[in-house]
Structure formats: structure tokens, C-alpha cells
Protein backbone atom coordinates (compact mmCIF):
# COMPACT_ATOMS: atom_id res chain seq x y z
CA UNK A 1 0.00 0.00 0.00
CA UNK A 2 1.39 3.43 -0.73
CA UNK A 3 2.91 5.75 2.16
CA UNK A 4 0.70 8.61 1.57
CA UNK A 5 -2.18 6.55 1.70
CA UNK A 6 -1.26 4.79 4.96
CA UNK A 7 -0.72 8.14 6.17
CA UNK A 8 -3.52 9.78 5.58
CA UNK A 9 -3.00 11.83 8.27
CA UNK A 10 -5.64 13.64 10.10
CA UNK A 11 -5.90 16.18 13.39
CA UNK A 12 -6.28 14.49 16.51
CA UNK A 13 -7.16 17.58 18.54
CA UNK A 14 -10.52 17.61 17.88
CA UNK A 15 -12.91 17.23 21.07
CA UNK A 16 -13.56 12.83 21.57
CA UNK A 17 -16.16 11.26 23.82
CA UNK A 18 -14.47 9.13 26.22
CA UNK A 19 -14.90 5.57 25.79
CA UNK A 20 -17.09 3.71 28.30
CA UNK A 21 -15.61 1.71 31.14
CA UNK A 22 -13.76 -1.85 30.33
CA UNK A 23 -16.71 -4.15 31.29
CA UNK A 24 -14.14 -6.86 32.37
CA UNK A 25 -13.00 -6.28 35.56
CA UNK A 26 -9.18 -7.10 36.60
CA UNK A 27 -8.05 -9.63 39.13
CA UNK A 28 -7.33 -8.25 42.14
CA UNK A 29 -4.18 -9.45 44.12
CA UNK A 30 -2.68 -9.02 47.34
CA UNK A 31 0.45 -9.66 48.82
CA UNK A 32 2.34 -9.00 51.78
CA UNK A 33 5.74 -10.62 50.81
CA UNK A 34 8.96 -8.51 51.63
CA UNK A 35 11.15 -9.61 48.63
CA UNK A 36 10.43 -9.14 44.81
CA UNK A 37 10.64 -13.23 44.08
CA UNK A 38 8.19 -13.73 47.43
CA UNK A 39 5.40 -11.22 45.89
CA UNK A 40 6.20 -12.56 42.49
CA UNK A 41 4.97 -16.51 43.71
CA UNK A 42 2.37 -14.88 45.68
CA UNK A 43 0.55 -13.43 42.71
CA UNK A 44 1.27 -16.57 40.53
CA UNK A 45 -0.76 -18.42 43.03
CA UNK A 46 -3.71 -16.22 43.31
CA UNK A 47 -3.81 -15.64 39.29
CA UNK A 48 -2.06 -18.75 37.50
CA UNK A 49 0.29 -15.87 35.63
CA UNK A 50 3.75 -17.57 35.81
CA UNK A 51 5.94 -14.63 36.93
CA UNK A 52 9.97 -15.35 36.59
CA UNK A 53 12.00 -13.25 38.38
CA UNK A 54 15.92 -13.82 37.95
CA UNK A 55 17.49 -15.24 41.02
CA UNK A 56 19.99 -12.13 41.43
CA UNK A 57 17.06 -9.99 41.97
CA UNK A 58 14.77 -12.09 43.90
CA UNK A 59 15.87 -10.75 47.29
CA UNK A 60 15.34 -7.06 46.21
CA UNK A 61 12.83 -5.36 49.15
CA UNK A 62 9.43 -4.24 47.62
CA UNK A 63 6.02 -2.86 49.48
CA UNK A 64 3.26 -4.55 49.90
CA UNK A 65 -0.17 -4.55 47.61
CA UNK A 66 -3.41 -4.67 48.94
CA UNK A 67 -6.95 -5.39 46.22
CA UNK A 68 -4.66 -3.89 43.66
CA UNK A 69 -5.36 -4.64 39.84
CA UNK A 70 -3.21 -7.57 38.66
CA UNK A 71 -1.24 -4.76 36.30
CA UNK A 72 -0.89 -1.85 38.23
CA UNK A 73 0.64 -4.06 41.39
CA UNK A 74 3.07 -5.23 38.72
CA UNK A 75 3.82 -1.84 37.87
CA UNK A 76 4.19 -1.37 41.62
CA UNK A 77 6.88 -3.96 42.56
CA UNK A 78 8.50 -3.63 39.83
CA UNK A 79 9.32 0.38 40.13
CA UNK A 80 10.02 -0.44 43.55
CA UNK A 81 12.60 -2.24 43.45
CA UNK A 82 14.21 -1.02 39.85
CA UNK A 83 12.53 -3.55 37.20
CA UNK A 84 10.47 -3.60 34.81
CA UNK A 85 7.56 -5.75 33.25
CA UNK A 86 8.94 -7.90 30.43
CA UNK A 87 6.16 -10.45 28.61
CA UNK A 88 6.99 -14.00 27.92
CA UNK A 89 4.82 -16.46 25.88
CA UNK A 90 2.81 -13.99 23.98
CA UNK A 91 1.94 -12.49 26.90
CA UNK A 92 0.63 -14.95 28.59
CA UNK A 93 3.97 -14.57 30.84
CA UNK A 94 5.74 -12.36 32.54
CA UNK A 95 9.18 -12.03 33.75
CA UNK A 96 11.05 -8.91 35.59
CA UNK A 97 14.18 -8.04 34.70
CA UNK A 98 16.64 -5.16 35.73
CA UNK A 99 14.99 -1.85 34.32
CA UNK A 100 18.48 -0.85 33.27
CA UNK A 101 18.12 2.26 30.78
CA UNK A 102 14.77 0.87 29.76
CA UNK A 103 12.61 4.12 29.27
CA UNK A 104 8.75 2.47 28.26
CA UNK A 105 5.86 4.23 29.68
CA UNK A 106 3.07 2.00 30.33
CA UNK A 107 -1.03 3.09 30.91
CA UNK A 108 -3.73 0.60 32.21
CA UNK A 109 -7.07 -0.07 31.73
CA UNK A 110 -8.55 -3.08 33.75
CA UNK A 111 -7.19 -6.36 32.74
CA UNK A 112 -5.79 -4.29 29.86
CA UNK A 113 -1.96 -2.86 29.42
CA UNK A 114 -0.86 -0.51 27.01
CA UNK A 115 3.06 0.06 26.53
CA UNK A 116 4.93 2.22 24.65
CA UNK A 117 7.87 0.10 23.31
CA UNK A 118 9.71 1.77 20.74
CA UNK A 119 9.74 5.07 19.14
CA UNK A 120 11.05 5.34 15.21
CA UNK A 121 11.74 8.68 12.77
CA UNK A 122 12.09 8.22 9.04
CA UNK A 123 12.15 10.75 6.58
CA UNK A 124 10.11 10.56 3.62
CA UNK A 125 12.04 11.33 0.85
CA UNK A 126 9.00 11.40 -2.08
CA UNK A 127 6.20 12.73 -0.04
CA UNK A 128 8.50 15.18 1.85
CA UNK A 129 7.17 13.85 5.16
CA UNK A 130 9.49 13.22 8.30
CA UNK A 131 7.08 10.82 10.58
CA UNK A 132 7.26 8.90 14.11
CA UNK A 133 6.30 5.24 14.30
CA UNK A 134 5.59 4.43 17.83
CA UNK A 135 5.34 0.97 18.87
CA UNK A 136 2.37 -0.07 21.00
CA UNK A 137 1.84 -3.25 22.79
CA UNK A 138 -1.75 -4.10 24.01
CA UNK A 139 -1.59 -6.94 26.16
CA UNK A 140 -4.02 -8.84 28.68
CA UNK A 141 -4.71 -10.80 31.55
CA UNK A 142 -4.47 -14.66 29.93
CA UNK A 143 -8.04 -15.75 31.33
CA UNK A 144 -9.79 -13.78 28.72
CA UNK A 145 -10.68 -14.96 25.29
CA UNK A 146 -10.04 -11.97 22.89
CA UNK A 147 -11.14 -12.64 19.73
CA UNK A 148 -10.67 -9.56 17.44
CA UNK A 149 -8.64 -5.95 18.14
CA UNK A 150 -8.12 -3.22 15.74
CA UNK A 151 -4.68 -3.60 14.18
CA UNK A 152 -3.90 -0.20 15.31
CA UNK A 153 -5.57 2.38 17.31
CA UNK A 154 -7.96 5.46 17.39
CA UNK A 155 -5.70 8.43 18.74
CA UNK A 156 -7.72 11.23 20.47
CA UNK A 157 -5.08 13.12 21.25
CA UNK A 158 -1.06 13.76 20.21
CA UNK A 159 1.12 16.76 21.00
CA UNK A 160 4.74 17.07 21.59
CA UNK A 161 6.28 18.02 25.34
CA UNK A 162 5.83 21.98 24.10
CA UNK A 163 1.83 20.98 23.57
CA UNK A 164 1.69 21.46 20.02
CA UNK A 165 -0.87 18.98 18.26
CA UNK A 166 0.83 16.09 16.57
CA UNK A 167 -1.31 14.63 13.70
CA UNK A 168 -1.96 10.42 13.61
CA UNK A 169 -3.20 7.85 10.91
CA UNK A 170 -7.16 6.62 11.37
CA UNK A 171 -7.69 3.44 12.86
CA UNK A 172 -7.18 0.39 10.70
CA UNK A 173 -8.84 -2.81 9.98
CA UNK A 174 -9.32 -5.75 12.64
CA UNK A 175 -7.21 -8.65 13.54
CA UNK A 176 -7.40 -11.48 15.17
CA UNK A 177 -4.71 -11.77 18.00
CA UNK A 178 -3.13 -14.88 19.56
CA UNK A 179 -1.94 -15.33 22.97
CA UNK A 180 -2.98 -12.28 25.11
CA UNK A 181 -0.72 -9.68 22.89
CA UNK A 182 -1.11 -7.71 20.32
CA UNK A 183 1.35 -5.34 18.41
CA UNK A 184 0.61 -2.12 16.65
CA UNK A 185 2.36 1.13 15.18
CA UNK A 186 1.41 4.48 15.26
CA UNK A 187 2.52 7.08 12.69
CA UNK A 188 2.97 10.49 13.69
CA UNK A 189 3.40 13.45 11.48
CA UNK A 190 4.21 16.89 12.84
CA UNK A 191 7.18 15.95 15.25
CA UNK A 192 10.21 18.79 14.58
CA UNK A 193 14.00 18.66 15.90
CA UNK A 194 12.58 21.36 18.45
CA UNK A 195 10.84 18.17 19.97
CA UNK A 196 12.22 16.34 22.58
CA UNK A 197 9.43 13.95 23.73
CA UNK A 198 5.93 13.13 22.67
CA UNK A 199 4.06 14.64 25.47
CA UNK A 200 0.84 13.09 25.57
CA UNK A 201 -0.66 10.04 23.37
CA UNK A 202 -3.91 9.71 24.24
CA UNK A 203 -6.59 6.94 22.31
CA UNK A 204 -8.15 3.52 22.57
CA UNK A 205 -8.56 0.00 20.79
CA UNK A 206 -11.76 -1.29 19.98
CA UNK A 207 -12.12 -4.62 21.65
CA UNK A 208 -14.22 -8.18 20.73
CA UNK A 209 -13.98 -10.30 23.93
CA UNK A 210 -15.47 -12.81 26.50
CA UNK A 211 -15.51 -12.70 30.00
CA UNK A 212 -15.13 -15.88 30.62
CA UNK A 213 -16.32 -19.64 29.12
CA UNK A 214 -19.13 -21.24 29.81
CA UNK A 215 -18.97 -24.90 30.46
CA UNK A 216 -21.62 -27.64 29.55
CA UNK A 217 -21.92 -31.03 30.20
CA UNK A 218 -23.88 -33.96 28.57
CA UNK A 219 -23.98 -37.37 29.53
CA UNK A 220 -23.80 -39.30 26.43
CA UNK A 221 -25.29 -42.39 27.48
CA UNK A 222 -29.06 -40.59 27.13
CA UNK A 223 -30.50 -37.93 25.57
CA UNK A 224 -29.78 -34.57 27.29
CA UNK A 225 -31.82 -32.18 26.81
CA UNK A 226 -30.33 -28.53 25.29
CA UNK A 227 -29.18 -26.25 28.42
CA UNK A 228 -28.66 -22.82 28.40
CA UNK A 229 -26.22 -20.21 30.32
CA UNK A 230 -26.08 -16.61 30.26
CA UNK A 231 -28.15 -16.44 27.16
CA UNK A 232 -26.05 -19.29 25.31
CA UNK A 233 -28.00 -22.64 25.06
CA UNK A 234 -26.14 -25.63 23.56
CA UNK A 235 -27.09 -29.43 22.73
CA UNK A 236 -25.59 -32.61 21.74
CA UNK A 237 -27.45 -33.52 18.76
CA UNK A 238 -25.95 -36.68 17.96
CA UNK A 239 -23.66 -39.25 19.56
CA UNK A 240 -22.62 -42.11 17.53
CA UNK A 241 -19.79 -44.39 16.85
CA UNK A 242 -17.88 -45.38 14.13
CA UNK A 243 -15.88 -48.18 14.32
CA UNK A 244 -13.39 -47.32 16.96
CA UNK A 245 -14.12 -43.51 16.79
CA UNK A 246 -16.73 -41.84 18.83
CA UNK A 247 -18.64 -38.87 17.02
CA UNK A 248 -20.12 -35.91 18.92
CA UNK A 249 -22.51 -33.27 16.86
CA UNK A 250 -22.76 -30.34 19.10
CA UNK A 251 -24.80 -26.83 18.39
CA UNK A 252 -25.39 -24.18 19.98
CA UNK A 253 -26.51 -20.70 19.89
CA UNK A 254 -25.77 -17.03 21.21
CA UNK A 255 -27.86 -14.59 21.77
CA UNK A 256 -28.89 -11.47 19.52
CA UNK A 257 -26.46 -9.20 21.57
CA UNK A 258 -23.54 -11.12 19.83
CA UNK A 259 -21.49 -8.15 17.70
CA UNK A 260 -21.39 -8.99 14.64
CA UNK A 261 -18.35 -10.92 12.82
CA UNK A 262 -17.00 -11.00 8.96
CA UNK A 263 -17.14 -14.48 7.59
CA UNK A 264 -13.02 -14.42 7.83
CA UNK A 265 -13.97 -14.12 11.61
CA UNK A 266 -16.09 -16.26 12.52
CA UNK A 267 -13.19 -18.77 13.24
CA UNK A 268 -12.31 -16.57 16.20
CA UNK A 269 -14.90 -17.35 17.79
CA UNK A 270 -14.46 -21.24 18.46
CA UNK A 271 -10.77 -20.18 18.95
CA UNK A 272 -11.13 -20.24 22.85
CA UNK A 273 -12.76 -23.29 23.18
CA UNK A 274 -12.00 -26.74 25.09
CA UNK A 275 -14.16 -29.87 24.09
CA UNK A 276 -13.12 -33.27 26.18
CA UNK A 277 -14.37 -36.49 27.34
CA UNK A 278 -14.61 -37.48 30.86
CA UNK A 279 -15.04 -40.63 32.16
CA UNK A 280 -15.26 -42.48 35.67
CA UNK A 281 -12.34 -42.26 37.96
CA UNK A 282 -10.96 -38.94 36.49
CA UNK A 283 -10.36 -39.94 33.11
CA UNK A 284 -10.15 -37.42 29.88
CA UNK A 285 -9.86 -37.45 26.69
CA UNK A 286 -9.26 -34.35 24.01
CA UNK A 287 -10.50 -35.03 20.45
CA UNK A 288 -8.43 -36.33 18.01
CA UNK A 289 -9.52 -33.97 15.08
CA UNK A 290 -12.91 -31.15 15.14
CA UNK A 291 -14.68 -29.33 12.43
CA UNK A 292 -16.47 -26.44 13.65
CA UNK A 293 -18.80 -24.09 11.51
CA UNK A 294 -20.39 -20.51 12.26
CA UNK A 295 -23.13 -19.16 11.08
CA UNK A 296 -24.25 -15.90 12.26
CA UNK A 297 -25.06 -16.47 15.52
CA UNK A 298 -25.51 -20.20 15.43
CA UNK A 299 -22.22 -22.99 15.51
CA UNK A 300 -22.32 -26.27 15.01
CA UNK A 301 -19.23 -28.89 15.32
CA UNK A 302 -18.53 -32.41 15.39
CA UNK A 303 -15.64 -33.80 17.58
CA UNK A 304 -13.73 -37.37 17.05
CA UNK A 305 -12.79 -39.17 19.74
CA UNK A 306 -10.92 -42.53 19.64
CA UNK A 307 -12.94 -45.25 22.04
CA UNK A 308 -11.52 -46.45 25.65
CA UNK A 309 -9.95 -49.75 24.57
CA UNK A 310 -10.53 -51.27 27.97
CA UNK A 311 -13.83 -50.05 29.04
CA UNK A 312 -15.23 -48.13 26.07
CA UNK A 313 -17.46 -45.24 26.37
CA UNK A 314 -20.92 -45.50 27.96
CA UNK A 315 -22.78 -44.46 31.64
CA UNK A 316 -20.60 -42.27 33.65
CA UNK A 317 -18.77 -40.57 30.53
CA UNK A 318 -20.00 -36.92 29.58
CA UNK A 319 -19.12 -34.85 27.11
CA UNK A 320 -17.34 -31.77 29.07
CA UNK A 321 -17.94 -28.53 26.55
CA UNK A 322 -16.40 -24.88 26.90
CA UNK A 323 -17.50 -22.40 25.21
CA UNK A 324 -16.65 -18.64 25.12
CA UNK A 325 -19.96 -16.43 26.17
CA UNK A 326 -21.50 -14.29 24.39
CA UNK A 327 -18.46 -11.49 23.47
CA UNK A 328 -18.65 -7.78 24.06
CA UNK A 329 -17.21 -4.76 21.94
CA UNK A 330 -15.72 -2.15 23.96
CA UNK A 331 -12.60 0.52 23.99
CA UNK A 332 -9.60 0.20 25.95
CA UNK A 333 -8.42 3.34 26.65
CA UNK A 334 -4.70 4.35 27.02
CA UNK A 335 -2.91 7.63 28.11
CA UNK A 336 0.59 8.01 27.22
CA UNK A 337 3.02 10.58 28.27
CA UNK A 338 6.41 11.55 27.88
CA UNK A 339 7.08 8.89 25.55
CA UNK A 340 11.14 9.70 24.83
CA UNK A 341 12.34 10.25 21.18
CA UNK A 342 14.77 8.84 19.05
């Protein structure tokens, strides 16, 4: 795509609404550990977030936290004793490492971080432009399904550290993210040599996401009947075997709040799910292969599971379904400031 089209550049200082409030809320940890690695294992265990902390640094002194959001006590240990938040596993990690000369600025939103990770300048040459790229990293806590961000954001408002208005590119298309990361640039014209910083970036990310799954069980030596949670009602259709392979035929149904999703989507939906057989004495089984198919607001799939050669599959197995609920669109707001520049 050409330059001057991606930077179709437009004023950001125009009056915004602000967004409305995340509608996921954040976990909120506690810990009254006196070291850096003892408040690190503390919030692993309350959250599941494995949290690495390098054994030269564990010992460091840090306060306590008290019904903090997960982020901000991060944030919070980590400035206290010198860090700073590093991701690990597309974000579904985190480590803290020596903050060193490390100069990110960070803004969060609920269970949402943005970061300011890199600032770029490039002159260019044909257009006669000199623009910014700043690189943004939204990032989550792990336990929600996201399903669709846009690839980069609405800015509301840009000016350098002497307040004059900086001018940004629109927001994009959507993408699907994996893990609980997602990377985006920002181009910003208007930055002179008389700049030192960008003193405020201000804007949001429009958001697709569940709160949480939703999990349904059917015993699959009768007929259950369809069941229904938080709007979402699901049934197994069809149960049948086939030689030594088991086939479940599951559908189910969300209700009209569900946004709405492109056909290239729809996939993203399913994404999040977990399907498994579970059996007496604490036996599971995960599918050998799944084809699942969305239609507007309605999916169906059929799962393949390979029989129990001992005691095959009959009263006291269930078929143990998770399914996202019904997703939300919302903004996650960030607030930037003093980002350094190059």
C-alpha cells in the first residue's frame, strides 16, 4: 500500500467522547511478601500468571499490595525495586528483569496494558514527510478470550512536550490476536527537531472479547436435553460411533447481543474453546480432530474421539464442553506521556 495513503494523516485535537468503562474487571491481588521473588509466587498463586524473576534480583525489598489490579501491582513492585515488566509467551507470561536504561511508559485499563515500546523517525524522501512510528503493545490478563482488536488504534489526542498537536493515521482494519498480545504502530506526522518527547498520546482499541467460558456437560449415554447459560444454550445432537471412533454433533446458539463478525472471523470465535471427554475415575480425553462451523449467531461442530480400549465409552462418561460467552465490543483506553524520542 502506498505511504501517503497509509498516512492519511488527520488532526487528533478535535474534542472525543471518552470511551465507556472496560466491562471486564481485573483480578485483584494481594500480597504481603517482603522480597520481589516472594510477591512474584504470591501473585502466581492467586492468578495462575507464571511470573519469573531472575534469582539475582529475587531478594530485592518491595512494598506490599493490597486489592490492587493484577497490572498496576506489577507496575508497583517492579518500580520499587528497579525492574520492569517484560512479557513471555505472547503475553501470557511475565518475567522482571533489571529496568536498566529501559525508558517504556506504560497506561492501564482493567485487565488491559498498554506500553509504549519503541519510538522510530524516518524521513520521507518522495512525499517530503518526516514521521514517528511508535510501537504499542496491548496486552491482557491470559483468562480472557479476545477474539478480534483493531490492528492499530484510534488516537484522540497527540502533542509534543511543548503541547503542540501532533497529527496520527485513522484506525485500521481488525485482527485477530493470539496469545494475550497484540502489536501495533502508530505514525505520527508533525514531530520537529525542536521536539524532545511526545508529550501526551492519548486513544483507545476497539475490543471483541469474553468474560469468561461457559462450560456444559452432557452425559452421552441418554438424551440430554439442550441447556442454556447466560443467554447461550447448547445441545448434543448426535452421539454415535464409528468403528473405533466416537462422534459428537454439538450446536449451539448465542444470543442477539452477539457483535457482529466478517465471515473471515467467525473462526475466532471457536478459537477459545476446550471440548473433552470425561469418564469415571478422572479420566479425559481431548478429540483427536474437530470441524467447527459458524453461522451468524448459530455454531455447530462435530468432535472425534478414539474409544476407551478397555472399558469403552458408555454411563458415567460426559461430554465436558467450553464455550466462550456471548463477546462484548468495547474501547480500551490508554494515556501516554512523555514517551522519549529517538
Amino acid at each position: 500500500m502506498h505511504t501517503g495513503f497509509i498516512l492519511a494523516i488527520l488532526a487528533t485535537t478535535a474534542a472525543a467522547q471518552g470511551p465507556a468503562p472496560v466491562p471486564l474487571p481485573a483480578w485483584r491481588v494481594s500480597s504481603d511478601k517482603a522480597t520481589i521473588g516472594g510477591a512474584a509466587a504470591e501473585l502466581t498463586r492467586q492468578t495462575g500468571v507464571p511470573i519469573a524473576v531472575a534469582p539475582d534480583v529475587a531478594e530485592k525489598p518491595c512494598p506490599g499490595v493490597k486489592a490492587a489490579p493484577f497490572w498496576d501491582a506489577l507496575d508497583r513492585l517492579a518500580a520499587a525495586a528497579d525492574l520492569r515488566v517484560s512479557l513471555r509467551d505472547a503475553g501470557r507470561a511475565v518475567e522482571l528483569l533489571p529496568k536498566g536504561n529501559s525508558r517504556e511508559v506504560a497506561s492501564t485499563a482493567g485487565p488491559f496494558r498498554v506500553v509504549a515500546r519503541q519510538v522510530t523517525g524516518r524521513a520521507l524522501l518522495a512525499e517530503g514527510l518526516t514521521v514517528h512510528d511508535v510501537q504499542l503493545d496491548l496486552h491482557w490478563e491470559r483468562r480472557y478470550p479476545v477474539f478480534r482488536v483493531d490492528s492499530y488504534p484510534h488516537v484522540t489526542q497527540a502533542t509534543d512536550d511543548r503541547g503542540v498537536a501532533l497529527q496520527a493515521q485513522s484506525a485500521g482494519a481488525k485482527t485477530q490476536p493470539t496469545g494475550a498480545l497484540h502489536s501495533a504502530s502508530v505514525k505520527l506526522g508533525g514531530l520537529t527537531r525542536e521536539a524532545k518527547r511526545i508529550g501526551v498520546l492519548k486513544g483507545y482499541f476497539v475490543v471483541t472479547a469474553s468474560e469468561k467460558l461457559l462450560p456444559f456437560r452432557f452425559d452421552v449415554a441418554k438424551k440430554a436435553a439442550p441447556a442454556t447459560k447466560d443467554g447461550v444454550t447448547a445441545a448434543l445432537t448426535t452421539w454415535t460411533k464409528d468403528g473405533n471412533t466416537w462422534v459428537a454433533e454439538v450446536e449451539w446458539a448465542y444470543p442477539p447481543a452477539l457483535p457482529e463478525f466478517e465471515s473471515f472471523e467467525a473462526a475466532a470465535l471457536v478459537s477459545a474453546n476446550e471440548v473433552r471427554l470425561e469418564g469415571p475415575g478422572g479420566k479425559s480425553v481431548a478429540p483427536e480432530s474437530r470441524s467447527e462451523s459458524v453461522t451468524g449467531r448459530r455454531v455447530s461442530a462435530t468432535y472425534y474421539f478414539k474409544a476407551d480400549g478397555t472399558t469403552g465409552v458408555g454411563p458415567g462418561w460426559a461430554l465436558a464442553l467450553d464455550v466462550a460467552a456471548t463477546p462484548v465490543e468495547f474501547r480500551v483506553p490508554f494515556d501516554l506521556r512523555d514517551v522519549v524520542l529517538p
